[in-house]
C-alpha atoms as a PDB file:
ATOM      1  CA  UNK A   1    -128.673 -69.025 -73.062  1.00  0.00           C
ATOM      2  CA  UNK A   2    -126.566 -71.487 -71.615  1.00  0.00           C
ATOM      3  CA  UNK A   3    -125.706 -72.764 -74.442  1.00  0.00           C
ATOM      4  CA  UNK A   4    -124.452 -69.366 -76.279  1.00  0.00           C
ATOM      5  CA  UNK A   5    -122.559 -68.684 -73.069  1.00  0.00           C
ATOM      6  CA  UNK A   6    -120.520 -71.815 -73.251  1.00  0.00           C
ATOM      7  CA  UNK A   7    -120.117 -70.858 -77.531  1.00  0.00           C
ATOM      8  CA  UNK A   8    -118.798 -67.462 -76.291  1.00  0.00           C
ATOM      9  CA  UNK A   9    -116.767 -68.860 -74.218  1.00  0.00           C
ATOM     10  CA  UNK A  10    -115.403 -71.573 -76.422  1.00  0.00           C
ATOM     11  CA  UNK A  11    -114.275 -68.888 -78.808  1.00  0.00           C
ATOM     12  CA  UNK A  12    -112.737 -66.726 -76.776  1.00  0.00           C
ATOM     13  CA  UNK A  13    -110.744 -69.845 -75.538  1.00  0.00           C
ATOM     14  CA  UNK A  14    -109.876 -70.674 -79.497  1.00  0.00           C
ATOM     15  CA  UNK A  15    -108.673 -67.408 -80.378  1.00  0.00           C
ATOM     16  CA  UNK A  16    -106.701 -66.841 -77.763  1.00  0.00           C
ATOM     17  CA  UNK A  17    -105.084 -70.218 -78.411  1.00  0.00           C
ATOM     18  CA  UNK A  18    -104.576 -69.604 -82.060  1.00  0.00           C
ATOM     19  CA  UNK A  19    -102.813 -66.000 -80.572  1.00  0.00           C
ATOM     20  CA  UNK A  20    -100.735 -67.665 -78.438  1.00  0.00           C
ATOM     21  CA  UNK A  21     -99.396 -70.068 -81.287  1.00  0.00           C
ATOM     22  CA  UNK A  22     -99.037 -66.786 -83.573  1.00  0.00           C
ATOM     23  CA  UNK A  23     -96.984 -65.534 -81.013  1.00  0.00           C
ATOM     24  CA  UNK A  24     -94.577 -68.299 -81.209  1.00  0.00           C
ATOM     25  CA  UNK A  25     -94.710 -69.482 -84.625  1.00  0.00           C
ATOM     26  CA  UNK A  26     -92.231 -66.457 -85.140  1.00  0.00           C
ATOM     27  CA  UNK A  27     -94.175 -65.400 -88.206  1.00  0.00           C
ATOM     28  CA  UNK A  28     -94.662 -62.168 -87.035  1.00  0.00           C
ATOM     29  CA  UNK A  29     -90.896 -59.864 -88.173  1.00  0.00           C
ATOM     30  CA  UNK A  30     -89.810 -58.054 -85.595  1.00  0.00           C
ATOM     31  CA  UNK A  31     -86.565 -56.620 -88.107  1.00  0.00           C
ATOM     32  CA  UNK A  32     -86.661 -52.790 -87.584  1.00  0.00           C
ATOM     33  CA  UNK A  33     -86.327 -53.136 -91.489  1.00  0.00           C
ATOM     34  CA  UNK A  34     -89.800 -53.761 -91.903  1.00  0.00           C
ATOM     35  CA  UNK A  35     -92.961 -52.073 -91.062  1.00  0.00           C
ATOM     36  CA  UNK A  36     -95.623 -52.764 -88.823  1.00  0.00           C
ATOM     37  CA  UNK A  37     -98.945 -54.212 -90.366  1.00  0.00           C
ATOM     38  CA  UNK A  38    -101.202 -51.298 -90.644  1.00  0.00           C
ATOM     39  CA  UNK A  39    -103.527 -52.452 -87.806  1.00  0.00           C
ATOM     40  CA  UNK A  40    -100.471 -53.280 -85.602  1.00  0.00           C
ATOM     41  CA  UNK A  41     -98.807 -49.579 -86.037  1.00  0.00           C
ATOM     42  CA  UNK A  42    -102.712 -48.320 -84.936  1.00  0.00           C
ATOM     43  CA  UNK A  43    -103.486 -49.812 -81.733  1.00  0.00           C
ATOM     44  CA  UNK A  44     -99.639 -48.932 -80.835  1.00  0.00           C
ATOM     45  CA  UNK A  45     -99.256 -45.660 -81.546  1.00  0.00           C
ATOM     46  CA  UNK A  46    -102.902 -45.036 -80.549  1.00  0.00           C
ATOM     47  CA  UNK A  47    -101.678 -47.024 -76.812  1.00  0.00           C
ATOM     48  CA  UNK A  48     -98.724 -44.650 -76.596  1.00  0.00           C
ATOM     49  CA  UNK A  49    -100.418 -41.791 -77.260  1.00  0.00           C
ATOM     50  CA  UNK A  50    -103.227 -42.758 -74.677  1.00  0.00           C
ATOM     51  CA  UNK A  51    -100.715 -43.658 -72.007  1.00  0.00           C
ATOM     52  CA  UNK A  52     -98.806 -40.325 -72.631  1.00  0.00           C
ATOM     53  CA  UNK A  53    -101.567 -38.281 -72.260  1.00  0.00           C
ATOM     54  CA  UNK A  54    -102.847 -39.970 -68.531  1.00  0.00           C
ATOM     55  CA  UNK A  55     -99.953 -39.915 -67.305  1.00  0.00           C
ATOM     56  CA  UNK A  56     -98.557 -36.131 -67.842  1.00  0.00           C
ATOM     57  CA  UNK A  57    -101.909 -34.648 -66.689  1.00  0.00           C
ATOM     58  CA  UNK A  58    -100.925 -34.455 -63.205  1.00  0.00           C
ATOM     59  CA  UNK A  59     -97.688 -32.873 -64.034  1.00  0.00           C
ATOM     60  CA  UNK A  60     -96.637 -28.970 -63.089  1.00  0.00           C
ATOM     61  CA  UNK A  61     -95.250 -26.915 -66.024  1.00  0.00           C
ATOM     62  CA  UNK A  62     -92.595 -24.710 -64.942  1.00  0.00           C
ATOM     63  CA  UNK A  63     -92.507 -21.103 -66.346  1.00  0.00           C
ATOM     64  CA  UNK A  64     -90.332 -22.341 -70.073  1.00  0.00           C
ATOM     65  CA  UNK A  65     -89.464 -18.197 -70.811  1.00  0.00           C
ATOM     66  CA  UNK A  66     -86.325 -18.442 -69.072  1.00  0.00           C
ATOM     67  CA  UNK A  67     -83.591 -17.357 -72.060  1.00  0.00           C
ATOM     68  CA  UNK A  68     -80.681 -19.547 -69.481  1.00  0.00           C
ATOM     69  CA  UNK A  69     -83.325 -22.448 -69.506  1.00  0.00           C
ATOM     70  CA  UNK A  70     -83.545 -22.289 -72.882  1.00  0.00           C
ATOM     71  CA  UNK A  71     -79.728 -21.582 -73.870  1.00  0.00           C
ATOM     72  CA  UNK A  72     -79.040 -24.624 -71.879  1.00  0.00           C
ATOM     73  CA  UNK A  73     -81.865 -26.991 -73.238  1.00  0.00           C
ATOM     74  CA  UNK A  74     -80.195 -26.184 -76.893  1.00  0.00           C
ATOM     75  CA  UNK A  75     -77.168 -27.251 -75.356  1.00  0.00           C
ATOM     76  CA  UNK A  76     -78.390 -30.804 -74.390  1.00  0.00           C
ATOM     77  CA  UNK A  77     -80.535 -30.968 -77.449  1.00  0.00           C
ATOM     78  CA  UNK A  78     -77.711 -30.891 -79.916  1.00  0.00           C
ATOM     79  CA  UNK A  79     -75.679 -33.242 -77.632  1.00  0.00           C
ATOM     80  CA  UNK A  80     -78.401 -35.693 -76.634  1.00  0.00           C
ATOM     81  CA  UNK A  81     -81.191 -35.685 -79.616  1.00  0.00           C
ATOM     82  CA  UNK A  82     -79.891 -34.096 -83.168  1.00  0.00           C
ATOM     83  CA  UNK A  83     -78.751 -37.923 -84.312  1.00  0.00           C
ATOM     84  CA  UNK A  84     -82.600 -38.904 -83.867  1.00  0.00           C
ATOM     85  CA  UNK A  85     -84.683 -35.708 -83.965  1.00  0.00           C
ATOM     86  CA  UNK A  86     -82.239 -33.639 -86.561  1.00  0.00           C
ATOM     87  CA  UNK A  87     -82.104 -30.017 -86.400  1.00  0.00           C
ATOM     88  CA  UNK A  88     -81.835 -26.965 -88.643  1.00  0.00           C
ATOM     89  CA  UNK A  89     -80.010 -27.702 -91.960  1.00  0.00           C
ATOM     90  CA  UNK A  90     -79.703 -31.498 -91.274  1.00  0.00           C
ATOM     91  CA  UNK A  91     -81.807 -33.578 -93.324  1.00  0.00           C
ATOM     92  CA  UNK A  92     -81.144 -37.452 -92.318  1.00  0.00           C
ATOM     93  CA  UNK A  93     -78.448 -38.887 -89.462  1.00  0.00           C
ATOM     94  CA  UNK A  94     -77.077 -42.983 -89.647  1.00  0.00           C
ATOM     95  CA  UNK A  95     -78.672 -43.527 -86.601  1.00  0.00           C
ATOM     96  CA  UNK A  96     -82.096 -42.244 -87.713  1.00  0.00           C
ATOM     97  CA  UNK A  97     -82.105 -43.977 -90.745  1.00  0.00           C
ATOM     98  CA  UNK A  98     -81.908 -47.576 -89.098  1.00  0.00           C
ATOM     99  CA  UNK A  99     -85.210 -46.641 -86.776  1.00  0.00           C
ATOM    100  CA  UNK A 100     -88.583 -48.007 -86.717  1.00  0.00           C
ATOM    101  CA  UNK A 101     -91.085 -45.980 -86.085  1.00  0.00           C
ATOM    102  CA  UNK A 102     -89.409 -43.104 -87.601  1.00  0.00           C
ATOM    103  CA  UNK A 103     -88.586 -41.024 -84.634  1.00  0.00           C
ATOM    104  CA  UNK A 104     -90.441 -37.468 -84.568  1.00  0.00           C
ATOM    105  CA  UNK A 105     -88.674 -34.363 -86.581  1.00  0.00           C
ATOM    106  CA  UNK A 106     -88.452 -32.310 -83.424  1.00  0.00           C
ATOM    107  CA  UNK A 107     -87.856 -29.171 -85.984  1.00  0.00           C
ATOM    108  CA  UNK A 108     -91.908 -29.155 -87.097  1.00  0.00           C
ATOM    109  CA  UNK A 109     -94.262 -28.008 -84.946  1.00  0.00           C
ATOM    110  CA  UNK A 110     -95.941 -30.655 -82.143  1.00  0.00           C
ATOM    111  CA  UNK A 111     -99.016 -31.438 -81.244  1.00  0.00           C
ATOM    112  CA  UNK A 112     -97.673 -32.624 -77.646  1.00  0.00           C
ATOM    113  CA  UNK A 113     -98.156 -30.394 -74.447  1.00  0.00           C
ATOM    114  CA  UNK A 114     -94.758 -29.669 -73.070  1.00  0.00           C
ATOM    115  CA  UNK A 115     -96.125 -31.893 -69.615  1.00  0.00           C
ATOM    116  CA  UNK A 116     -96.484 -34.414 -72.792  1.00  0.00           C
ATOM    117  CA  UNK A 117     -92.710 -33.369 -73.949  1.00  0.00           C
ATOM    118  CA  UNK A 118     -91.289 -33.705 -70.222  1.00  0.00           C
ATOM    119  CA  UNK A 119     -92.567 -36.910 -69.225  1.00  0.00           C
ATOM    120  CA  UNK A 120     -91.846 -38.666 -72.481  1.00  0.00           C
ATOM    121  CA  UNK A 121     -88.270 -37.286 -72.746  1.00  0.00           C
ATOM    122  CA  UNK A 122     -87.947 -38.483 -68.527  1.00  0.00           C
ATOM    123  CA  UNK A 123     -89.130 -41.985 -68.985  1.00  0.00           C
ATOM    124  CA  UNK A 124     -88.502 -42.765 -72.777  1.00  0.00           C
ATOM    125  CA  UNK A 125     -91.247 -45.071 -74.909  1.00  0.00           C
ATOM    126  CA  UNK A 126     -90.617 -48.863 -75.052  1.00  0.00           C
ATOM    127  CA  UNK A 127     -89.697 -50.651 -78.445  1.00  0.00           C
ATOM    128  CA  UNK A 128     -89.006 -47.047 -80.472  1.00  0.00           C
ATOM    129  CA  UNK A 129     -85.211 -46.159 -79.196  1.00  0.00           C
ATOM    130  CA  UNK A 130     -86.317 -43.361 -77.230  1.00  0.00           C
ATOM    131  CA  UNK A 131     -84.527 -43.573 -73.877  1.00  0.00           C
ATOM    132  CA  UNK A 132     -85.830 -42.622 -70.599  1.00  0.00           C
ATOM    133  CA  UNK A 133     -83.187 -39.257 -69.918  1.00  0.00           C
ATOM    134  CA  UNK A 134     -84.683 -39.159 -66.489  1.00  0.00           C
ATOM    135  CA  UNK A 135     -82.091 -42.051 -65.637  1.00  0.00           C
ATOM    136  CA  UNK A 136     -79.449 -39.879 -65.927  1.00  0.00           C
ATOM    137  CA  UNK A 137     -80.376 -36.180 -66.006  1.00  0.00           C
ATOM    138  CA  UNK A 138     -82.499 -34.063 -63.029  1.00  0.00           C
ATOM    139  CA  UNK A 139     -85.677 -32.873 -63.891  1.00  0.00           C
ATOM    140  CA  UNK A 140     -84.293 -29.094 -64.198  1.00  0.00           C
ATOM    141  CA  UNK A 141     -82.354 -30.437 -66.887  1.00  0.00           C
ATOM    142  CA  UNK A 142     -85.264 -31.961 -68.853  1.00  0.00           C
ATOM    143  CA  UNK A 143     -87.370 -28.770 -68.405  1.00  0.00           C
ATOM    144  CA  UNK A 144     -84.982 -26.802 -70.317  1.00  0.00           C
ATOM    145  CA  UNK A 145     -84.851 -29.089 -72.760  1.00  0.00           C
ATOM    146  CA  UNK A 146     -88.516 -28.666 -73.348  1.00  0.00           C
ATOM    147  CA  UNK A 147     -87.803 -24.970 -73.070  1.00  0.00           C
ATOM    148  CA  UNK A 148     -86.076 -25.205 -76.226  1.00  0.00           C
ATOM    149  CA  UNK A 149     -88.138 -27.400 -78.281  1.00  0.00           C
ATOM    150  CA  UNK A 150     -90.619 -25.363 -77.627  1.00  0.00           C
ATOM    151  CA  UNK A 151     -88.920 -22.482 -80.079  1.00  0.00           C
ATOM    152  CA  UNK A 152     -86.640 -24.891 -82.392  1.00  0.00           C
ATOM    153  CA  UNK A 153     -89.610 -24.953 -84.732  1.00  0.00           C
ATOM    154  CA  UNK A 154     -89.163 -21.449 -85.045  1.00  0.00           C
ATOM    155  CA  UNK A 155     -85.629 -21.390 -85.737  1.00  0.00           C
ATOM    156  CA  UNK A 156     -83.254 -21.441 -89.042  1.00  0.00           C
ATOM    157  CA  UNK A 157     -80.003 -22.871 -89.239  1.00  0.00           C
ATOM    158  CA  UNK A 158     -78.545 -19.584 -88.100  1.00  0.00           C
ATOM    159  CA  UNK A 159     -80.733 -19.297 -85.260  1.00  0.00           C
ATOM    160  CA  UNK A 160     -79.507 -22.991 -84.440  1.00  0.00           C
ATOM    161  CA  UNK A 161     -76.169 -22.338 -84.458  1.00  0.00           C
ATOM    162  CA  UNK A 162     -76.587 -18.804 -82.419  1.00  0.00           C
ATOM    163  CA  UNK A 163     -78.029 -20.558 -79.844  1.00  0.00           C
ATOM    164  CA  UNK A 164     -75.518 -23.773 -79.123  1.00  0.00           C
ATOM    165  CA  UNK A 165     -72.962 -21.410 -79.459  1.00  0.00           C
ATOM    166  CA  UNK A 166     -70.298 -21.816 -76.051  1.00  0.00           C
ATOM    167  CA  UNK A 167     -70.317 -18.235 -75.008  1.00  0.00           C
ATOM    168  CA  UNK A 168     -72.451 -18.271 -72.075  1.00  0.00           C
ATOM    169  CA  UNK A 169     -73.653 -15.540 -69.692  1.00  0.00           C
ATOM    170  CA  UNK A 170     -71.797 -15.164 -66.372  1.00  0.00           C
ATOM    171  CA  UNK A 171     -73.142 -16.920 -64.150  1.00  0.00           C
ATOM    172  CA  UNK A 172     -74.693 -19.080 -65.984  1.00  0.00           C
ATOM    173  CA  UNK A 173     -72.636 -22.425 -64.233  1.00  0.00           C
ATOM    174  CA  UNK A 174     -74.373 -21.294 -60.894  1.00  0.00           C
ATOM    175  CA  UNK A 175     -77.722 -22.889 -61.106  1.00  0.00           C
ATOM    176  CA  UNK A 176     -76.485 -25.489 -59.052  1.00  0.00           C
ATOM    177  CA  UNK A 177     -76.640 -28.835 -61.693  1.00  0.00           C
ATOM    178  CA  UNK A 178     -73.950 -29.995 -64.213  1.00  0.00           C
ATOM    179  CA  UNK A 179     -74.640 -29.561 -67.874  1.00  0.00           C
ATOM    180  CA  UNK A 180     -72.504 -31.757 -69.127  1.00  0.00           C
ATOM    181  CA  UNK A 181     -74.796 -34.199 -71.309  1.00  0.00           C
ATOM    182  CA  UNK A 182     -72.214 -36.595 -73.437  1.00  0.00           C
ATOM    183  CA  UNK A 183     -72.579 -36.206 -77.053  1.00  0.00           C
ATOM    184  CA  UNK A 184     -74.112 -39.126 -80.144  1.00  0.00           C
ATOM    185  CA  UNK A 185     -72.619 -37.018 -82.226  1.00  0.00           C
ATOM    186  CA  UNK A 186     -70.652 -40.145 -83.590  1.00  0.00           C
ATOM    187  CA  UNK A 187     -74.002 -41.858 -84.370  1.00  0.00           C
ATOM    188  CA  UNK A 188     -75.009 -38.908 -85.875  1.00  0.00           C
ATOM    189  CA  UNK A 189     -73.094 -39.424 -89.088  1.00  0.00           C
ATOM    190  CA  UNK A 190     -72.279 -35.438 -90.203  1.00  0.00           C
ATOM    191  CA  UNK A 191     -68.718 -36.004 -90.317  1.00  0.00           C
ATOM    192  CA  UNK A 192     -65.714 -38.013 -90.625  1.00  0.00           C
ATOM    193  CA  UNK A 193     -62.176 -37.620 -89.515  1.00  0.00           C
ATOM    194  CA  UNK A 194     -61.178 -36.300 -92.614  1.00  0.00           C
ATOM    195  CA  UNK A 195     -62.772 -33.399 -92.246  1.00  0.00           C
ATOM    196  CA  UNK A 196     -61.389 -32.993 -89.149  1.00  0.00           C
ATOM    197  CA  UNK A 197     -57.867 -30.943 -89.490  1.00  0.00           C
ATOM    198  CA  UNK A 198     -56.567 -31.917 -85.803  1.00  0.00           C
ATOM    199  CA  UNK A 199     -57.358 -35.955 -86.710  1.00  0.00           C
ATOM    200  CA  UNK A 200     -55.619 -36.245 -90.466  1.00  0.00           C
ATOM    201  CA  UNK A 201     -53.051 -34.090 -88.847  1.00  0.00           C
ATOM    202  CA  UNK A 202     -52.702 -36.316 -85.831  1.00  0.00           C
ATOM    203  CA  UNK A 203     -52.896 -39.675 -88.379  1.00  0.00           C
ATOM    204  CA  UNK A 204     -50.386 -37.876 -90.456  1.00  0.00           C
ATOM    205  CA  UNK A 205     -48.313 -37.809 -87.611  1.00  0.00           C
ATOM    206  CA  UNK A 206     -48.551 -41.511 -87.167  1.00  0.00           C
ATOM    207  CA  UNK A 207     -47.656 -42.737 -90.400  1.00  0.00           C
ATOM    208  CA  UNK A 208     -44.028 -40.849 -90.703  1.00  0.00           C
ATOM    209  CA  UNK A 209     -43.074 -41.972 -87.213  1.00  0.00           C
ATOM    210  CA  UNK A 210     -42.273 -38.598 -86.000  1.00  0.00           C
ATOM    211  CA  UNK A 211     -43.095 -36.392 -83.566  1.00  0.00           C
ATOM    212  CA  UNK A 212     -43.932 -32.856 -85.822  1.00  0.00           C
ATOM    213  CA  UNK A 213     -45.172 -30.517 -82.244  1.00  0.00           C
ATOM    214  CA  UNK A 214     -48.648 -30.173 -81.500  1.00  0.00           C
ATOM    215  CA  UNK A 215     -50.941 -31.065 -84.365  1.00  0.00           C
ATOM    216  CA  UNK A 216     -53.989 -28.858 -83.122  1.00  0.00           C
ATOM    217  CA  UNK A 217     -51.599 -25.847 -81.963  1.00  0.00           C
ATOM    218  CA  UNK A 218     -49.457 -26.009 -85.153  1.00  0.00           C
ATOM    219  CA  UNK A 219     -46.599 -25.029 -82.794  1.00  0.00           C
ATOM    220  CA  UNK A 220     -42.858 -25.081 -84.131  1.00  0.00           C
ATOM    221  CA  UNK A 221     -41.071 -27.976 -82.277  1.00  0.00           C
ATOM    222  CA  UNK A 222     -37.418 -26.474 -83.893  1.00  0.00           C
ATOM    223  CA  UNK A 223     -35.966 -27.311 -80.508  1.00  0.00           C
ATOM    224  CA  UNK A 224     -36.542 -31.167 -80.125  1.00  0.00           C
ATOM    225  CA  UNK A 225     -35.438 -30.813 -83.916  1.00  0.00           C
ATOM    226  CA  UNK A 226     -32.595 -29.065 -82.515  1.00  0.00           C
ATOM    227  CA  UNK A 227     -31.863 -31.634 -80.088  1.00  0.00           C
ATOM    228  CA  UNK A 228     -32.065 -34.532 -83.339  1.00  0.00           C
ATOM    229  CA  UNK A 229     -29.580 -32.618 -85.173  1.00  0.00           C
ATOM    230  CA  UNK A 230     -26.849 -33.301 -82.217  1.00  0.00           C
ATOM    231  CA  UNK A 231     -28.024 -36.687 -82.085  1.00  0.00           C
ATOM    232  CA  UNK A 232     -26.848 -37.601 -85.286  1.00  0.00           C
ATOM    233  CA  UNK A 233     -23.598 -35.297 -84.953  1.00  0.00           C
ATOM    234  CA  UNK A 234     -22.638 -37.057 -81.909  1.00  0.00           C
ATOM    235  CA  UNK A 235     -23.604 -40.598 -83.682  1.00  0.00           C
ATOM    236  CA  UNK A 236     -21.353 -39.081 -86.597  1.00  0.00           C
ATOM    237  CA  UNK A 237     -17.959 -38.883 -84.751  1.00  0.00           C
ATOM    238  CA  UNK A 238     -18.941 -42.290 -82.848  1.00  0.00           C
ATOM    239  CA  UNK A 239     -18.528 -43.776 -86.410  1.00  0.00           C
ATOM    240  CA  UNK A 240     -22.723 -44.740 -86.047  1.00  0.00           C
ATOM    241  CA  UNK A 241     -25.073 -43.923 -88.444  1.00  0.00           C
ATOM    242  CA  UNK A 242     -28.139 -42.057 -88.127  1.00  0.00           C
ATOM    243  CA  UNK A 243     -30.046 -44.592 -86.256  1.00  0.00           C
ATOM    244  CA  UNK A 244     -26.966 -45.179 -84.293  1.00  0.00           C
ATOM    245  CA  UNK A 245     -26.100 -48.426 -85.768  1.00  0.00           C
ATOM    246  CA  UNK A 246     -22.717 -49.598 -86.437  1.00  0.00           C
ATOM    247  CA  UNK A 247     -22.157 -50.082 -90.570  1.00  0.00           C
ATOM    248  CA  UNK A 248     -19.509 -52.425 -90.275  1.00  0.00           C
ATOM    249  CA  UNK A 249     -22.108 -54.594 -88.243  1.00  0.00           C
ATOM    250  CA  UNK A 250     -24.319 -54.104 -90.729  1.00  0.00           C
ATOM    251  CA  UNK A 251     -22.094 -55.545 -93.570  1.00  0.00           C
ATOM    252  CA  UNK A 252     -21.513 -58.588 -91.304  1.00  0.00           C
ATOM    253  CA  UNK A 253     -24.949 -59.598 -92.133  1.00  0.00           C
ATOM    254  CA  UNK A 254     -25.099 -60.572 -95.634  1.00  0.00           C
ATOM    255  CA  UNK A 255     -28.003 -61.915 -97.437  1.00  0.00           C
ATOM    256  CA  UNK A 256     -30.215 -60.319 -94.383  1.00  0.00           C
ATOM    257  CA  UNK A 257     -31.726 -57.519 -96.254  1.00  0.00           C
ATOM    258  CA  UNK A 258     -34.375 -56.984 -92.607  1.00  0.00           C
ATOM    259  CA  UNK A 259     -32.078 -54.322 -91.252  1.00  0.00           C
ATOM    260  CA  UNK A 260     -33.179 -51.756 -92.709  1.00  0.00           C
ATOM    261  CA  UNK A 261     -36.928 -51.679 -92.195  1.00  0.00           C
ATOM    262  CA  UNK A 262     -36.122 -51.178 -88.606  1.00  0.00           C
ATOM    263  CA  UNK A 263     -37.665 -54.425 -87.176  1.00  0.00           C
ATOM    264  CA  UNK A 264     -35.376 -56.883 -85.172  1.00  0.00           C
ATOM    265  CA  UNK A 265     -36.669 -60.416 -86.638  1.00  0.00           C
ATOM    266  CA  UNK A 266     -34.859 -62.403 -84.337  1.00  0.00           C
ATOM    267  CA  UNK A 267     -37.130 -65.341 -82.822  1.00  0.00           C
END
């Protein structure tokens, strides 16, 4: 008995030896590029989902009806969790695509318990890229955002867009926290500047050099056009050209040909 004892305890002694030189062999990839071995993605996801479970059991669910509750959770879930989780109508994001595990498509039904949904979304899962909200955000806020998860299954791209839309019913700034969430939406990847007609305006604007009025208002800046046009007259009967440079000090400078792109090369 002794002996079997000592064998058991021999092995035990082995394999975690041959473990620990696994572990720093670096054999095991850790690139989010590849997947776990089948019996690694098990025990972890079967961990999580244990841990989860234990530790939301305890936790009071709030009555989730609350249309405000769930106007606002929309709200933080298209600022916070559309690059990950997607929504109506959008199929893939960057950010999504470079994630292992795969986060969750938040559109489909889930199996979770919204205690499950609140205490996951307040203190995030390690090693997936899901971050603990409950860093930054009160717990009111987190409740309506499991207010609206628990009807964006339900919901079509219309529906979507209804709901995020910025009218919002008076009073609806007096519940006493901010809403303001920040936005991924650049990590999201649905859009460039191009698209956007305030940026190529304001990058149009740029490249001439000129100030053309407000690019987003379209508004007609005629007056500080005005104001050019005496410029120039004024520059005119000084014996100056347009950009109010003397032409008989320009013809002083043979051979230069840098005048005219505006630059002073001197060193």
């Amino acid at each position: 008995m002794l002996r079997i004892l000592a064998g058991m305890v021999l092995g035990l002694g082995l394999l975690g030896a041959g473990g620990m030189a696994y572990m720093h062999s670096g054999m095991y990839n850790v690139a989010a590029s590849d997947d776990h071995l089948p019996l690694v993605e098990t025990v972890l996801h079967s961990t999580m989902h244990a841990s989860v479970s234990t530790r939301a059991e305890d936790i009071e669910v709030p009555d989730l009806d609350d249309p405000e509750m769930i106007r606002q959770g929309a709200r933080a879930y298209e600022e916070l969790c559309t690059a990950c989780h997607l929504k109506p109508g959008l199929d893939g994001t960057v950010l999504r695509a470079g994630l292992n595990p795969t986060p969750p498509r938040l559109t489909e039904p889930s199996h979770r318990s919204p205690a499950e949904q609140f205490w996951i979304i307040k203190h995030g899962i390690r090693m997936t890229g899901m971050p603990a909200w409950g860093e930054t955000h009160e717990d009111a806020e987190l409740w309506e955002m499991v207010a609206f998860l628990r009807r964006l299954p339900e919901l079509s791209e219309q529906d979507y867009a209804a709901s995020i839309a910025p009218e919002a019913p008076q009073g609806a700034a007096d519940d006493g926290h901010d809403h303001e969430h920040g936005k991924m939406s650049a990590m999201a990847g649905e859009g460039d500047s191009r698209d956007d007609p305030a940026s190529a305006a304001g990058q149009a604007q740029a490249d001439d050099g000129h100030d053309h009025g407000d690019p987003v208002t379209m508004k007609d800046d005629s007056a500080a056009h005005g104001d050019s046009e005496a410029v120039h007259q004024d520059r005119a009967a000084d014996g100056q050209d347009a950009d109010g440079n003397d032409p008989a000090q320009a013809t002083a400078r043979p051979g230069d040909g840098h005048h005219d792109d505006g630059h002073d090369h001197a060193h």
